[in-house]
Protein backbone atom coordinates (compact mmCIF):
# COMPACT_ATOMS: atom_id res chain seq x y z
CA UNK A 1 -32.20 -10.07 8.38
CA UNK A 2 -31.30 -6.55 8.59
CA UNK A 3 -28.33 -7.15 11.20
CA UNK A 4 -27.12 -9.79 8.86
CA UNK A 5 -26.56 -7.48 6.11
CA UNK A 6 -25.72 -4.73 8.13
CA UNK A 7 -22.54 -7.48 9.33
CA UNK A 8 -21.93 -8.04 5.88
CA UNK A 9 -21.37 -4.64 4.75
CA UNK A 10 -19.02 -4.26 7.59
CA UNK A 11 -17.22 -7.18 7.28
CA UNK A 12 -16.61 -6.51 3.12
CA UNK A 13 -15.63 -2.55 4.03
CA UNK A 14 -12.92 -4.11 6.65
CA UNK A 15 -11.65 -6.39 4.45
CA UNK A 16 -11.60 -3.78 1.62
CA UNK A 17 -9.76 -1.58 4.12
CA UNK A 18 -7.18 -4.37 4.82
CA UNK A 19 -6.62 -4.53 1.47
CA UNK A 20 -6.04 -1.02 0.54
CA UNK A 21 -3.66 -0.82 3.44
CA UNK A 22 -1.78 -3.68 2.51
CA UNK A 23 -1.26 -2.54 -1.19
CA UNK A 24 0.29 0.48 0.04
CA UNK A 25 2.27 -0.80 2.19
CA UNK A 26 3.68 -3.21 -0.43
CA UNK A 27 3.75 -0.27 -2.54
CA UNK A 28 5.89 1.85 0.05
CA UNK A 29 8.50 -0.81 0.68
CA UNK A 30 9.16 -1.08 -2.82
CA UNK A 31 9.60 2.29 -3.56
CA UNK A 32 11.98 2.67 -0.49
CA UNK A 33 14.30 -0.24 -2.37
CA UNK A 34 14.46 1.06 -5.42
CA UNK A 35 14.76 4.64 -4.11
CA UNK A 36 17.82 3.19 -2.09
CA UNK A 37 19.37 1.05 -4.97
CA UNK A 38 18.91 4.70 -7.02
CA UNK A 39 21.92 5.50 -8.94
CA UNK A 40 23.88 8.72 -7.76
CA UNK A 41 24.37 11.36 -10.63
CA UNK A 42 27.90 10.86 -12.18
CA UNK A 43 27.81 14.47 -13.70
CA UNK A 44 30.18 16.17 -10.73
CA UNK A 45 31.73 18.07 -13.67
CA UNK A 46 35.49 18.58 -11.23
């Protein structure tokens, strides 16, 4: 019984994990687009 719960700790912590990796990965990527599709300043002031 022990070993059972014990294996479903672990399993819920590594799918937690997944998870938590995967959101920031999703997270990254987006803020590489927009950071790309930025605007540049138009204020040269020539």
């Amino acid at each position: 019984m022990n070993h059972k719960f014990t294996s479903l700790i672990f399993s819920a912590w590594k799918t937690n994990r997944q998870h938590v990796q995967l959101a920031l990965v999703i997270i990254s990527l987006a803020l590489l687009v927009l950071g790309s599709g930025a605007p540049t300043d138009g204020g040269g002031g020539w």
